[in-house]
Protein backbone atom coordinates (compact mmCIF):
# COMPACT_ATOMS: atom_id res chain seq x y z
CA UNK A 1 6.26 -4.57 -20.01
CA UNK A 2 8.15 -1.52 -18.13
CA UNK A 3 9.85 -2.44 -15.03
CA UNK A 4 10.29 -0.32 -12.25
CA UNK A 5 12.18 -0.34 -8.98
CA UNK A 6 9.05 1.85 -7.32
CA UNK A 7 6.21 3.34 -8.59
CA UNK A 8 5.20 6.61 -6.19
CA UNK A 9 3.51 9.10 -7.97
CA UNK A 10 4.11 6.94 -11.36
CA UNK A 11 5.73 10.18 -13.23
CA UNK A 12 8.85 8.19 -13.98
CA UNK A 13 7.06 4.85 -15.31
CA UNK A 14 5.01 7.04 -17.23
CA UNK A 15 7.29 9.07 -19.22
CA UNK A 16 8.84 5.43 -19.99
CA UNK A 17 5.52 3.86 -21.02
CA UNK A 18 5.67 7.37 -23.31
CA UNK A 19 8.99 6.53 -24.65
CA UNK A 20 8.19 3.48 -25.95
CA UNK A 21 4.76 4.08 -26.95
CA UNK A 22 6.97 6.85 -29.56
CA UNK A 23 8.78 3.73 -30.86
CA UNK A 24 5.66 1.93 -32.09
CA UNK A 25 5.49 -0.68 -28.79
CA UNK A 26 2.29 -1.12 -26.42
CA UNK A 27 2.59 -1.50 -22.83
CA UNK A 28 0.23 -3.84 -21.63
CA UNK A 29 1.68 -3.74 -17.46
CA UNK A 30 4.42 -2.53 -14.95
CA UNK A 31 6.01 -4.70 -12.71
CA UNK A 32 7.32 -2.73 -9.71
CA UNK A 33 9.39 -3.91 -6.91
CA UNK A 34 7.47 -1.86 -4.16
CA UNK A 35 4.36 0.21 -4.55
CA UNK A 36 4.56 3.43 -2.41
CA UNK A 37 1.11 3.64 -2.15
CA UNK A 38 0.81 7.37 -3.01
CA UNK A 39 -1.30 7.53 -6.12
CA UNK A 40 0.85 6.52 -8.74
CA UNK A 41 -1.06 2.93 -9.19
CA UNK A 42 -4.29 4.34 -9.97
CA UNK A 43 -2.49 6.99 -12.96
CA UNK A 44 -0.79 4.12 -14.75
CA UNK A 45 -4.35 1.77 -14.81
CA UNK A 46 -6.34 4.94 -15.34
CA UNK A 47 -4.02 4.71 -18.58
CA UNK A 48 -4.66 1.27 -19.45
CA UNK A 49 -1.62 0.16 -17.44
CA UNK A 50 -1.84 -3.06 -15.34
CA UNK A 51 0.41 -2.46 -12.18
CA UNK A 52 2.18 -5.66 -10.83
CA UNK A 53 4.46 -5.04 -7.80
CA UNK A 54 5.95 -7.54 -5.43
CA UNK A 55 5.26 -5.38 -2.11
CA UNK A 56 3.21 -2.80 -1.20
CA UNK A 57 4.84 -0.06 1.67
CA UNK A 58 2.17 -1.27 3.76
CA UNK A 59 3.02 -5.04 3.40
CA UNK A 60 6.71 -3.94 4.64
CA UNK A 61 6.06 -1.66 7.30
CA UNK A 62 4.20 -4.44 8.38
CA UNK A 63 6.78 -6.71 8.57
CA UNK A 64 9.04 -4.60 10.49
């Protein structure tokens, strides 16, 4: 599991899922705090990487 504060683009989550991937681990998901919504979702589970995030932006712009 990698664990993220956001995911945007998912560049960042990525090149950690890389790091330890070069170790010898698997990642099997991401849990992010708050999915931005701008792609980055669909690049790590086009990878094989199950997103999990607590909010979405659109679930708190909602609750503003």
């Amino acid at each position: 599991m990698v664990v993220d504060d956001v995911v945007t683009t998912g560049g960042s989550t990525l090149r950690a899922i890389e790091a330890i991937e070069a170790e010898g681990g698997k990642v099997l998901f991401a849990f992010v705090l708050v999915d931005r919504e701008e792609g980055g979702r669909q690049v790590l589970e086009e990878r094989g990487v199950k997103v999990i995030s607590l909010f979405t932006r659109t679930e708190l712009l909602a609750g503003l």
